[in-house]
C-alpha atoms as a PDB file:
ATOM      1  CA  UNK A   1     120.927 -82.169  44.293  1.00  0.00           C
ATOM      2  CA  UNK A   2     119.543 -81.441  40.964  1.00  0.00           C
ATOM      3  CA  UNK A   3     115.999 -81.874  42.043  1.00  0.00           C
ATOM      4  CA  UNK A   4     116.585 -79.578  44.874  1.00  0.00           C
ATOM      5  CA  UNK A   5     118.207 -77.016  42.620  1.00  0.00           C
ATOM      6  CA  UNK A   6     114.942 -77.175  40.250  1.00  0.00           C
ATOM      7  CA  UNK A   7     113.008 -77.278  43.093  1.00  0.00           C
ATOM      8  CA  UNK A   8     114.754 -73.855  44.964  1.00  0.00           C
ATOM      9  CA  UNK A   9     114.628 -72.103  41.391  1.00  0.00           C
ATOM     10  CA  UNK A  10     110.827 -72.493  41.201  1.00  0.00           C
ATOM     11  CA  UNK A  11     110.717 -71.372  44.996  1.00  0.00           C
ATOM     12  CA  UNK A  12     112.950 -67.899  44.149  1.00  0.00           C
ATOM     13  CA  UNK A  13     111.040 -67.235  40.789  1.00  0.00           C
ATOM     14  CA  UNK A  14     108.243 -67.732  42.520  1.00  0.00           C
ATOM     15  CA  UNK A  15     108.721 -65.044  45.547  1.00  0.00           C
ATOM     16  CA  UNK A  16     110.353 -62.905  43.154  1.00  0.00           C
ATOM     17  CA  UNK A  17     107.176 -62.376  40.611  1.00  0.00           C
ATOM     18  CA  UNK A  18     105.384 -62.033  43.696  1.00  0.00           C
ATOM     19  CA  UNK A  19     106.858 -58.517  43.967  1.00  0.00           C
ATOM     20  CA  UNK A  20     103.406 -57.211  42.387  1.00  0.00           C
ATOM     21  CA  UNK A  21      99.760 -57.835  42.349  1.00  0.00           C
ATOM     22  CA  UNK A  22      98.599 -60.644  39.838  1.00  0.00           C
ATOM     23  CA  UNK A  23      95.054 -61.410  38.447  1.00  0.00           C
ATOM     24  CA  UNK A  24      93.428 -64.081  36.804  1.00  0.00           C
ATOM     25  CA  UNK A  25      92.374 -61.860  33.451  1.00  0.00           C
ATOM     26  CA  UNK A  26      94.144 -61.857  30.355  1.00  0.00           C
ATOM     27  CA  UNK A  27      97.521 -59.387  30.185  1.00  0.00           C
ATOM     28  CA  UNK A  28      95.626 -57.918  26.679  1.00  0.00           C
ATOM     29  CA  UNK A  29      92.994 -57.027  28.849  1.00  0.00           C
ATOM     30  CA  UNK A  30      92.891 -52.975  28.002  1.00  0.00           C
ATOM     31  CA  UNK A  31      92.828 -50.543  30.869  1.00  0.00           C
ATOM     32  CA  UNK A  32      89.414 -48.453  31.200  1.00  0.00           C
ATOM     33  CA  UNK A  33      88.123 -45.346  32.013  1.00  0.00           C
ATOM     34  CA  UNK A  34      90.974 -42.978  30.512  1.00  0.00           C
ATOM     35  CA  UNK A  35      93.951 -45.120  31.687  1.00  0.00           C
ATOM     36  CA  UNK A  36      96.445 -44.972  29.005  1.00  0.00           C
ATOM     37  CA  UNK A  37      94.353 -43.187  26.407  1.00  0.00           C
ATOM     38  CA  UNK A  38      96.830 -41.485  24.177  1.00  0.00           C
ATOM     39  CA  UNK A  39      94.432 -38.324  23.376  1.00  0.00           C
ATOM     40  CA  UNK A  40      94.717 -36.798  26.703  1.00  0.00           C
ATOM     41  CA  UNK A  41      96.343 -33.395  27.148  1.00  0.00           C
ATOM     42  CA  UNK A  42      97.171 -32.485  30.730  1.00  0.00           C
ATOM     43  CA  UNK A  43      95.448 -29.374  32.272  1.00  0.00           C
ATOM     44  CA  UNK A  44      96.693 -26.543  34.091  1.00  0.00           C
ATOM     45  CA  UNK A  45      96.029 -27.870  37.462  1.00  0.00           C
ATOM     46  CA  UNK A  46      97.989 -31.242  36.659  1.00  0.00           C
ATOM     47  CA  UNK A  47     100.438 -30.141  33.679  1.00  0.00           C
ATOM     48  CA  UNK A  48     102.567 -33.630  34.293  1.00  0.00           C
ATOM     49  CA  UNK A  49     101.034 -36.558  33.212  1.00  0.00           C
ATOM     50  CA  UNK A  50     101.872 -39.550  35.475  1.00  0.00           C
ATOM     51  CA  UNK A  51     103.638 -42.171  34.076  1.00  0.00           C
ATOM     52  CA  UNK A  52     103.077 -45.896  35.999  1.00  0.00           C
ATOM     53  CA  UNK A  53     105.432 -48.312  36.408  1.00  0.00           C
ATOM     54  CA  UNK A  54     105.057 -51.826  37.528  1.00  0.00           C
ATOM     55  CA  UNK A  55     106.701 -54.260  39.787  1.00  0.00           C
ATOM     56  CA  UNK A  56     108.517 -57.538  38.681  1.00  0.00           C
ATOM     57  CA  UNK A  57     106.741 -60.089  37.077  1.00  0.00           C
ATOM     58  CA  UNK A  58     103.714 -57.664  36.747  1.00  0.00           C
ATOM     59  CA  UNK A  59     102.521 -56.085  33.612  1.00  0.00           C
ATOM     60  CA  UNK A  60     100.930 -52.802  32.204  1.00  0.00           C
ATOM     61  CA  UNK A  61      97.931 -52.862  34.216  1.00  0.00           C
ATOM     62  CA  UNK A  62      97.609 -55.478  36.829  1.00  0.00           C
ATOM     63  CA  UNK A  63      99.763 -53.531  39.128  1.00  0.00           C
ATOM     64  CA  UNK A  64      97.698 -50.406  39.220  1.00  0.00           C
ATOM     65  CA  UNK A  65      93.832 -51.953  38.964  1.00  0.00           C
ATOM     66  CA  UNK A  66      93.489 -49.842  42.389  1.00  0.00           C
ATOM     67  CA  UNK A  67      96.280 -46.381  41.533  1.00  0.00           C
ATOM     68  CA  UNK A  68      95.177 -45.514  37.919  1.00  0.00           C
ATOM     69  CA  UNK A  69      91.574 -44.931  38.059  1.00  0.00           C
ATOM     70  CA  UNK A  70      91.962 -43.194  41.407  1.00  0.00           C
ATOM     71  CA  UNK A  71      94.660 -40.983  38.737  1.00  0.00           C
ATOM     72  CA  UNK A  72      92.021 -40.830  36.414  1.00  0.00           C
ATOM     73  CA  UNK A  73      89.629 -39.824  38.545  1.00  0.00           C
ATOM     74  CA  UNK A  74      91.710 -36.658  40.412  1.00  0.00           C
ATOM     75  CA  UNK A  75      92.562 -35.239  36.877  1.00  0.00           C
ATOM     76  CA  UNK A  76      95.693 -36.909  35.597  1.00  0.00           C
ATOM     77  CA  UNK A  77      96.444 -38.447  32.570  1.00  0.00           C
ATOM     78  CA  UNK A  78      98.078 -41.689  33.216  1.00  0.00           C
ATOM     79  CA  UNK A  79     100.019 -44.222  30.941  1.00  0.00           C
ATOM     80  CA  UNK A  80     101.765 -47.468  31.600  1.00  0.00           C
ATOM     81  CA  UNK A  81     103.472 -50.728  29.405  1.00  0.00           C
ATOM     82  CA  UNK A  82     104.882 -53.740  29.922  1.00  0.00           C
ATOM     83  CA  UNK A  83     108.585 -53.081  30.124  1.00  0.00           C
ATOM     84  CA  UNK A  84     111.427 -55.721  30.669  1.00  0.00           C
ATOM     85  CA  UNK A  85     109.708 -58.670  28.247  1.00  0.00           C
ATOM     86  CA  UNK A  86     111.689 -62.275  28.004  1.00  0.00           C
ATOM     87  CA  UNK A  87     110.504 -65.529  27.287  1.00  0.00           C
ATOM     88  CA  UNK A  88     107.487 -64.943  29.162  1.00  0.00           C
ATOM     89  CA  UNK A  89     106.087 -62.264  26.939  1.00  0.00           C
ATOM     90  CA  UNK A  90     103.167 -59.525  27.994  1.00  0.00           C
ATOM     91  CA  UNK A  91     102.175 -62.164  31.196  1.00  0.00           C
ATOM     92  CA  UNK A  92     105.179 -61.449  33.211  1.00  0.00           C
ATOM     93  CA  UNK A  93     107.520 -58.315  32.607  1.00  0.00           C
ATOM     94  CA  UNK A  94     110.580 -56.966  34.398  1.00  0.00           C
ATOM     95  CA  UNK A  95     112.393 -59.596  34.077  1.00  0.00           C
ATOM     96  CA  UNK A  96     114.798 -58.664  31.799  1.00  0.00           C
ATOM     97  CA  UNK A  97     118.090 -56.978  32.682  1.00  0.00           C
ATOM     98  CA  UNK A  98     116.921 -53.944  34.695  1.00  0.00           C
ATOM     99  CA  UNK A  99     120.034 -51.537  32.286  1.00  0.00           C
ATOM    100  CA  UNK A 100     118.062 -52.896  29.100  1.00  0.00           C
ATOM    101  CA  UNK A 101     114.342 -51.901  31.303  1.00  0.00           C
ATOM    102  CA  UNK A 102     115.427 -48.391  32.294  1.00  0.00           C
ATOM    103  CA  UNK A 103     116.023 -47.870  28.859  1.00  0.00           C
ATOM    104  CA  UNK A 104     112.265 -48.792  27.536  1.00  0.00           C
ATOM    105  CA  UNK A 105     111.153 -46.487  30.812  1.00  0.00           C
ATOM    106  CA  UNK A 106     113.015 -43.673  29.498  1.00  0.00           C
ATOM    107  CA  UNK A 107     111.946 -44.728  25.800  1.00  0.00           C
ATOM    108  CA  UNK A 108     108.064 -44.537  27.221  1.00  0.00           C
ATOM    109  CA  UNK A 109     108.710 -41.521  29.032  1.00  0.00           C
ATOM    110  CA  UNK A 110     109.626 -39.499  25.919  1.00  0.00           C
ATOM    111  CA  UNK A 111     106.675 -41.422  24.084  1.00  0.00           C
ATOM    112  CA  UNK A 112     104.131 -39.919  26.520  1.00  0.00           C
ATOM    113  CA  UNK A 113     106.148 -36.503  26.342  1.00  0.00           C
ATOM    114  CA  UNK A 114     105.705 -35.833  22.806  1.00  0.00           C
ATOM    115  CA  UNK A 115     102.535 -37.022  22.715  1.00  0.00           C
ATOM    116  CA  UNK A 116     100.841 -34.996  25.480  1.00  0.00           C
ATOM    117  CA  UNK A 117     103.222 -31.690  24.599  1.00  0.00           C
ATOM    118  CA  UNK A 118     103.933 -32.125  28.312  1.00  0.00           C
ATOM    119  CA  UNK A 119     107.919 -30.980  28.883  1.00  0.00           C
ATOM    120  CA  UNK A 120     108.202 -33.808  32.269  1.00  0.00           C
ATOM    121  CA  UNK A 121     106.532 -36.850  33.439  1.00  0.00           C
ATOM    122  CA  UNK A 122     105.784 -37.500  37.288  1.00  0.00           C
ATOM    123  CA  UNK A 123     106.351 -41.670  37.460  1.00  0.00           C
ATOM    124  CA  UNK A 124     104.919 -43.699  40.506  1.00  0.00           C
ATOM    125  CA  UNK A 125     106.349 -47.209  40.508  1.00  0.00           C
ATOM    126  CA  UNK A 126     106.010 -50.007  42.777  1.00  0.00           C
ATOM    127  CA  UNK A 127     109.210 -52.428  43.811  1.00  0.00           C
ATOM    128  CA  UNK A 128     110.721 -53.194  40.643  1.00  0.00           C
ATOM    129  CA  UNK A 129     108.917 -49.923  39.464  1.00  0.00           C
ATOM    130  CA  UNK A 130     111.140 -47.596  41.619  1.00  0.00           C
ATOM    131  CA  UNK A 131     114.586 -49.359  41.155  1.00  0.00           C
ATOM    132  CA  UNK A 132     114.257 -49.153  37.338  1.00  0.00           C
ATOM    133  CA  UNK A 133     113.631 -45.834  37.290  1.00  0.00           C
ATOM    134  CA  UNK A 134     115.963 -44.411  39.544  1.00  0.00           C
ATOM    135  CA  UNK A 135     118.685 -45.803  37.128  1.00  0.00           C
ATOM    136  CA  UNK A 136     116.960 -44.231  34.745  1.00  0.00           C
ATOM    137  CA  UNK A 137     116.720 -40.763  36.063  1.00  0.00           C
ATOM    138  CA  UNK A 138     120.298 -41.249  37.430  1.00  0.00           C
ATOM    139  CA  UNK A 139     122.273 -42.833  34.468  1.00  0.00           C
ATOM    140  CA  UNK A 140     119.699 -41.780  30.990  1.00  0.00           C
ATOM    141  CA  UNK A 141     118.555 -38.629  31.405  1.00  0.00           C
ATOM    142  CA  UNK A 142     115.541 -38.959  33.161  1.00  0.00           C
ATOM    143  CA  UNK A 143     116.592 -35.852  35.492  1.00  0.00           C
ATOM    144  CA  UNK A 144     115.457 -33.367  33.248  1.00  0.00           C
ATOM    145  CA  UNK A 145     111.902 -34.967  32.309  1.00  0.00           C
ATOM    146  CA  UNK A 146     110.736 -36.738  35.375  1.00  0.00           C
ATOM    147  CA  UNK A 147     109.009 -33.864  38.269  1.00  0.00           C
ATOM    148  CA  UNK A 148     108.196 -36.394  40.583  1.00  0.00           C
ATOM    149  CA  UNK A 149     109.604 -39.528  41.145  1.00  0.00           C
ATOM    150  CA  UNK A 150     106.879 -41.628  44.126  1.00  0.00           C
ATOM    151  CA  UNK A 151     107.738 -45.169  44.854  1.00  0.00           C
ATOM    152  CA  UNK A 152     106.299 -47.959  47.129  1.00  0.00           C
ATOM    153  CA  UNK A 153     107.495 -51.035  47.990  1.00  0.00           C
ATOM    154  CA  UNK A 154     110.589 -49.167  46.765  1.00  0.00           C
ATOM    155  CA  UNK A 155     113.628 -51.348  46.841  1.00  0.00           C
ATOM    156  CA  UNK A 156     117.399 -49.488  45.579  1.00  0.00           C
ATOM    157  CA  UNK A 157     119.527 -51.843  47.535  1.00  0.00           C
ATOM    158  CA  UNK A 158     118.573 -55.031  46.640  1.00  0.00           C
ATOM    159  CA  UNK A 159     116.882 -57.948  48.824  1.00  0.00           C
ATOM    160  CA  UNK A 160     117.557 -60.793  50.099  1.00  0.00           C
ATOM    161  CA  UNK A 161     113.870 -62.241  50.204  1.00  0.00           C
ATOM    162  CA  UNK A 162     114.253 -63.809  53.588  1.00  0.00           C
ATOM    163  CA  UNK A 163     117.649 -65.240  52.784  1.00  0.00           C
ATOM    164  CA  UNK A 164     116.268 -66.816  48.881  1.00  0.00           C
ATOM    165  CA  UNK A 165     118.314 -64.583  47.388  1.00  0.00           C
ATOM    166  CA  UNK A 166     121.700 -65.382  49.320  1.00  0.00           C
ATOM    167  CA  UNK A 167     120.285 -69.629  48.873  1.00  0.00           C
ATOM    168  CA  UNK A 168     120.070 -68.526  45.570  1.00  0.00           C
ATOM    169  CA  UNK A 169     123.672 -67.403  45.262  1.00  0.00           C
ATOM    170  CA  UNK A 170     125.284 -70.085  47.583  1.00  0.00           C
ATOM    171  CA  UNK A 171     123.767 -72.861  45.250  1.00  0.00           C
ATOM    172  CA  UNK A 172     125.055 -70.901  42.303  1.00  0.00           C
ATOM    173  CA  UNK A 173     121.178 -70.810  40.998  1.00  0.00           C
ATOM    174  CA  UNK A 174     122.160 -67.522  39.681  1.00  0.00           C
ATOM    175  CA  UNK A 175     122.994 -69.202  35.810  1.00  0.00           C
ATOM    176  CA  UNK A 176     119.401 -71.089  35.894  1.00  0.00           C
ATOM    177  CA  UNK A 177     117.574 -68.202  37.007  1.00  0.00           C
ATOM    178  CA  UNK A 178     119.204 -65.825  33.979  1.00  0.00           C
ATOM    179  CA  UNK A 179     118.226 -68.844  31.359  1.00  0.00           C
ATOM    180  CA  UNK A 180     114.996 -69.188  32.086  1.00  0.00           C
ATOM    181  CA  UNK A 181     114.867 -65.495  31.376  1.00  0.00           C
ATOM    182  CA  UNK A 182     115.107 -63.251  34.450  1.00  0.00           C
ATOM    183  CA  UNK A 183     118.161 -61.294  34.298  1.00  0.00           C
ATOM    184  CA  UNK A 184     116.827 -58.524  36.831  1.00  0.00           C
ATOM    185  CA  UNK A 185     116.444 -61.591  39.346  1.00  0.00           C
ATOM    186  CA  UNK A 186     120.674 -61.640  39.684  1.00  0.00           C
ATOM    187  CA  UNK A 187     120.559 -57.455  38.942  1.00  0.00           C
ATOM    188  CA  UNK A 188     118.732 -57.544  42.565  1.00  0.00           C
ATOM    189  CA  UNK A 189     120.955 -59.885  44.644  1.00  0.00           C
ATOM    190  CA  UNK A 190     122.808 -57.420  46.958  1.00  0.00           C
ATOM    191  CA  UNK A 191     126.066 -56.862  45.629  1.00  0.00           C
ATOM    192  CA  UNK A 192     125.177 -57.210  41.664  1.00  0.00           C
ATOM    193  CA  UNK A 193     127.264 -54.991  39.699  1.00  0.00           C
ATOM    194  CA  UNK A 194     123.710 -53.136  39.135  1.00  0.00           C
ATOM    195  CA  UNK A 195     122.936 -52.404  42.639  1.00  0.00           C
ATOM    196  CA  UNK A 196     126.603 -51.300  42.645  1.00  0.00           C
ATOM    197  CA  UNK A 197     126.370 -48.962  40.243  1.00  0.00           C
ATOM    198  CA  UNK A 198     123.076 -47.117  41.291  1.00  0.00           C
ATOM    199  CA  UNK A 199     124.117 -46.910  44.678  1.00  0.00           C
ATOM    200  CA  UNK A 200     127.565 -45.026  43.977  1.00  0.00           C
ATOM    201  CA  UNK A 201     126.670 -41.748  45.048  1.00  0.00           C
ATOM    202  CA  UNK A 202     123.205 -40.798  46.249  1.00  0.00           C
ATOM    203  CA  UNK A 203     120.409 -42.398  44.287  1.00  0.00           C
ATOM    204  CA  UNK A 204     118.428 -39.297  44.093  1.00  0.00           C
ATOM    205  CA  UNK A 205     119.946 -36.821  41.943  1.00  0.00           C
ATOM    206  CA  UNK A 206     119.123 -33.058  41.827  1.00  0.00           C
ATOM    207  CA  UNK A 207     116.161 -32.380  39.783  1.00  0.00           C
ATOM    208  CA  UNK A 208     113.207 -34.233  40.679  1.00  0.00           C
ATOM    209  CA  UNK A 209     111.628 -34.728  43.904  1.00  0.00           C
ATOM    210  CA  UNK A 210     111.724 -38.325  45.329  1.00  0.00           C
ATOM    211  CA  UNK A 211     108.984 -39.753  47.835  1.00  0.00           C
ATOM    212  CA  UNK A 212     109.583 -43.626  48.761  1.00  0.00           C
ATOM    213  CA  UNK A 213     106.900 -45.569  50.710  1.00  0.00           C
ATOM    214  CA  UNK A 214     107.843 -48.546  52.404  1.00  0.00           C
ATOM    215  CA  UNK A 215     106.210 -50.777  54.979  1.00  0.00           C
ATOM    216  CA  UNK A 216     107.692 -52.354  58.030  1.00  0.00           C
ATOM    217  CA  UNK A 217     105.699 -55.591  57.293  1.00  0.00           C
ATOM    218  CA  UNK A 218     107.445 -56.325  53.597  1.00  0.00           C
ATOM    219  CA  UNK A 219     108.610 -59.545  53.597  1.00  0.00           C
ATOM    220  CA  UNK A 220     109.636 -59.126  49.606  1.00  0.00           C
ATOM    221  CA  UNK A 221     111.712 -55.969  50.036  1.00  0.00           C
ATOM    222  CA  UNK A 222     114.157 -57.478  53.379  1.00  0.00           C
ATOM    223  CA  UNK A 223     114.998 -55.623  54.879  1.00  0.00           C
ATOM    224  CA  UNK A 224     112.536 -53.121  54.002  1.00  0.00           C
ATOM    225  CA  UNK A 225     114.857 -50.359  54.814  1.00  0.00           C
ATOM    226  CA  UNK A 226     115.963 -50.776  51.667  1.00  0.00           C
ATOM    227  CA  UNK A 227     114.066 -48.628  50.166  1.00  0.00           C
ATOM    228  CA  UNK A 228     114.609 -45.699  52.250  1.00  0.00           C
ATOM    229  CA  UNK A 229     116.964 -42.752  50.192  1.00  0.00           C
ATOM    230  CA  UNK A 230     118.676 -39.732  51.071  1.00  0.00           C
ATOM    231  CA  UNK A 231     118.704 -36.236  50.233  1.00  0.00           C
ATOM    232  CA  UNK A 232     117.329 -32.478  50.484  1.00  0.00           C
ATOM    233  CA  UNK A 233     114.567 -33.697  47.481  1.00  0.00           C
ATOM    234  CA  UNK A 234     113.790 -36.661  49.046  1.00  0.00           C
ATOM    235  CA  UNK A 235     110.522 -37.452  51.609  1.00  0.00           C
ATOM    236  CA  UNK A 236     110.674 -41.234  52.977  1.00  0.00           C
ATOM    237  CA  UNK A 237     107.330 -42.566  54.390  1.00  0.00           C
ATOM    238  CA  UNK A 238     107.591 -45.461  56.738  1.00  0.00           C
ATOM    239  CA  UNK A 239     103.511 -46.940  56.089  1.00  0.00           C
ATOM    240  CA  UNK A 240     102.884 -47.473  59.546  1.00  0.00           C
ATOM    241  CA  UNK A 241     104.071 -44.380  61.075  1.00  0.00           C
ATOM    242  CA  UNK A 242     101.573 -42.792  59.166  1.00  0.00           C
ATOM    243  CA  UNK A 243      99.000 -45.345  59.753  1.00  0.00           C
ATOM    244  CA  UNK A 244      99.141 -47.571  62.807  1.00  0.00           C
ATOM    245  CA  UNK A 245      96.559 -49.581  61.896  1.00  0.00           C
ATOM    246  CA  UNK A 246      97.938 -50.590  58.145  1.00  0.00           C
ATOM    247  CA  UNK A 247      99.922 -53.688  58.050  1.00  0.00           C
ATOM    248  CA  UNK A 248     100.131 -54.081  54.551  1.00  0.00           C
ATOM    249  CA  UNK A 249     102.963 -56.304  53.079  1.00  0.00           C
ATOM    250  CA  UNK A 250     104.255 -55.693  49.931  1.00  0.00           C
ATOM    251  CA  UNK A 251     101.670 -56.976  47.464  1.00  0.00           C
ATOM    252  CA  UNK A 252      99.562 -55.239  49.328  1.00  0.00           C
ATOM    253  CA  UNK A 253     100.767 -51.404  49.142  1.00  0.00           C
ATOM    254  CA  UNK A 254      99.182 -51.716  45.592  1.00  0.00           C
ATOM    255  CA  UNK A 255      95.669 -52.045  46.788  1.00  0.00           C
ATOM    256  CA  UNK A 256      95.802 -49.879  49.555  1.00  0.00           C
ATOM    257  CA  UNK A 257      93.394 -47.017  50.158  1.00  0.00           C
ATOM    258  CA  UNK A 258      96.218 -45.589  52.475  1.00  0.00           C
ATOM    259  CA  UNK A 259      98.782 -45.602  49.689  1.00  0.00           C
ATOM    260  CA  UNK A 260      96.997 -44.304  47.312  1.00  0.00           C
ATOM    261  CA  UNK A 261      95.855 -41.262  49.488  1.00  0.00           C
ATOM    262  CA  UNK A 262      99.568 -40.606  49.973  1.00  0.00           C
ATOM    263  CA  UNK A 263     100.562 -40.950  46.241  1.00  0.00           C
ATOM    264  CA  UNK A 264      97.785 -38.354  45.513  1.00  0.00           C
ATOM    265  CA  UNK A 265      98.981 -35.802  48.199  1.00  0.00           C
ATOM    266  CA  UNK A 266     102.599 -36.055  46.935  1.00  0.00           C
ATOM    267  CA  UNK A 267     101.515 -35.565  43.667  1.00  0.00           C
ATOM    268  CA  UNK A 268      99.893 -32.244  44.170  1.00  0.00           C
ATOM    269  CA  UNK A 269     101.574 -31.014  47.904  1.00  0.00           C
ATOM    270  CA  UNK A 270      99.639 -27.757  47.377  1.00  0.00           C
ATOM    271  CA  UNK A 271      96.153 -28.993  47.036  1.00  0.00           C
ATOM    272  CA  UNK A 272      96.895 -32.107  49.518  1.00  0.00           C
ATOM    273  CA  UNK A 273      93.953 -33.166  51.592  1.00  0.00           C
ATOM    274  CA  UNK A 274      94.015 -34.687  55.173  1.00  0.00           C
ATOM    275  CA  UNK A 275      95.474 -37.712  55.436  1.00  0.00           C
ATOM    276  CA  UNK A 276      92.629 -40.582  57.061  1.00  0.00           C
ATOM    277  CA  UNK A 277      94.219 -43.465  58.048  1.00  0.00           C
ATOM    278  CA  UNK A 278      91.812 -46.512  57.350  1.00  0.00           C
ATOM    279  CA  UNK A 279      92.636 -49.917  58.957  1.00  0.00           C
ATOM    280  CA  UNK A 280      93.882 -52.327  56.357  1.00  0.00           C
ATOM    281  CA  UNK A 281      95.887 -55.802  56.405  1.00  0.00           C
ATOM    282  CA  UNK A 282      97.478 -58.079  53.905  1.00  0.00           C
ATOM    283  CA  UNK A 283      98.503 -60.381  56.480  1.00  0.00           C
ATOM    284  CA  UNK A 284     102.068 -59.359  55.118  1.00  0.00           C
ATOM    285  CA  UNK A 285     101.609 -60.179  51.705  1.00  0.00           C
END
């Protein structure tokens, strides 16, 4: 039994860091071309600048190697860190309790604030990167200095990762996998006194608007209804009913040419160009 208990907590860790792209560089590697450079001022036509925010087990950058310099590119000034750091340092955040990581969001957020002059933030987070911020805008303030709020891969009511999670729980692997330094792995078992608290009463609250992209072929976020809100602010945007020919799973939203058209058109509604839908598959990863 103990062997099988090591065994299953390798096998959960595992599918949960796989909640966002990884890459075989260095986490220190430093973003290029404008991403996260801390002397940009926002311009008229994009007065928010767009605060990224990454997916569990990811880091400051590997997440968005495909999002930020399409950002850069359209005008935006764009920032990201590593938030949620335990034993694993810079390689591997979001791991720590996701109360303690919606407070270094909303500590970030008021970094890039002050230093841009801007008054609100627009954040675009994937998995991990929407559920910490909702708290965030729901519980810390985040209402009044977040515009838009654009997740994919979004997940607000937890997963059970093909049935890991409820393994997980029936095995009582749920000690092991907070010691080895992954508190936000228990915060996203359906049912956690997290999940209970961000989902009493609507997750999106008045103030910002909230768009949530999610794919019928996630096999992270299960189901992947999960990250569908409600609301008069909110737009949900199941992948494939805007593109029948994308099948991307949930690693793969990050790279997708699809996704990042939508995030762009969300951003700016008024200046939104047509949507083409370009075949792309993941094969559900």
């Amino acid at each position: 039994m103990a062997k099988l208990r090591t065994f299953l907590t390798a096998l959960v860790l595992s599918a949960l860091a796989s909640t966002t792209l990884t890459t075989t560089a260095s986490a220190d590697t430093p973003p290029r071309s404008g991403w996260n450079n801390w002397s940009c001022r926002p311009s008229a036509a994009h007065p928010e600048p767009v605060v990224l925010v990454h997916g569990l087990g990811g880091n400051s950058w590997d997440n968005f190697l495909t999002l930020a310099p399409a950002l850069r590119s359209a005008g935006y000034c764009v920032y990201s860190e590593t938030y949620g750091k335990t034993v694993l340092g810079g390689l591997a955040g979001g791991l720590a309790p996701m109360t303690d990581s919606a407070a270094e969001v909303g500590a970030f957020v008021d970094r890039v604030r002050a230093t841009t002059g801007a008054a609100k933030v627009d954040i675009v987070g994937h998995s991990e990167g929407t559920t910490v911020p909702a708290y965030y805008i729901k519980y810390l303030g985040g209402a009044t200095k977040v515009d838009d709020f654009i997740g994919f891969g979004s997940n607000f009511r937890g997963t059970t990762l093909n049935g890991l999670a409820t393994l997980a729980a029936a095995l009582k692997l749920q000690g092991p996998l907070t010691g080895v330094g992954c508190g936000a792995c228990t915060d996203y078992l359906p049912g956690s006194a997290f999940l209970a608290k961000l989902n009493d009463g609507p997750v999106a609250v008045p103030g910002p608007t909230y768009t949530s992209i999610v794919t019928r072929y996630d096999t992270v976020v299960t189901p992947y209804t999960s990250g569908l809100l409600t609301g008069d602010s909110v737009t949900n945007i199941v992948l494939q009913d805007r593109c029948r020919l994308d099948s991307a799973g949930h690693l793969g939203l990050a790279i997708d040419s699809n996704v990042t058209q939508l995030v762009l058109n969300r951003l700016d509604p008024e200046h939104s160009k047509p949507f083409a839908c370009r075949p792309f598959t993941t094969l559900g990863i």
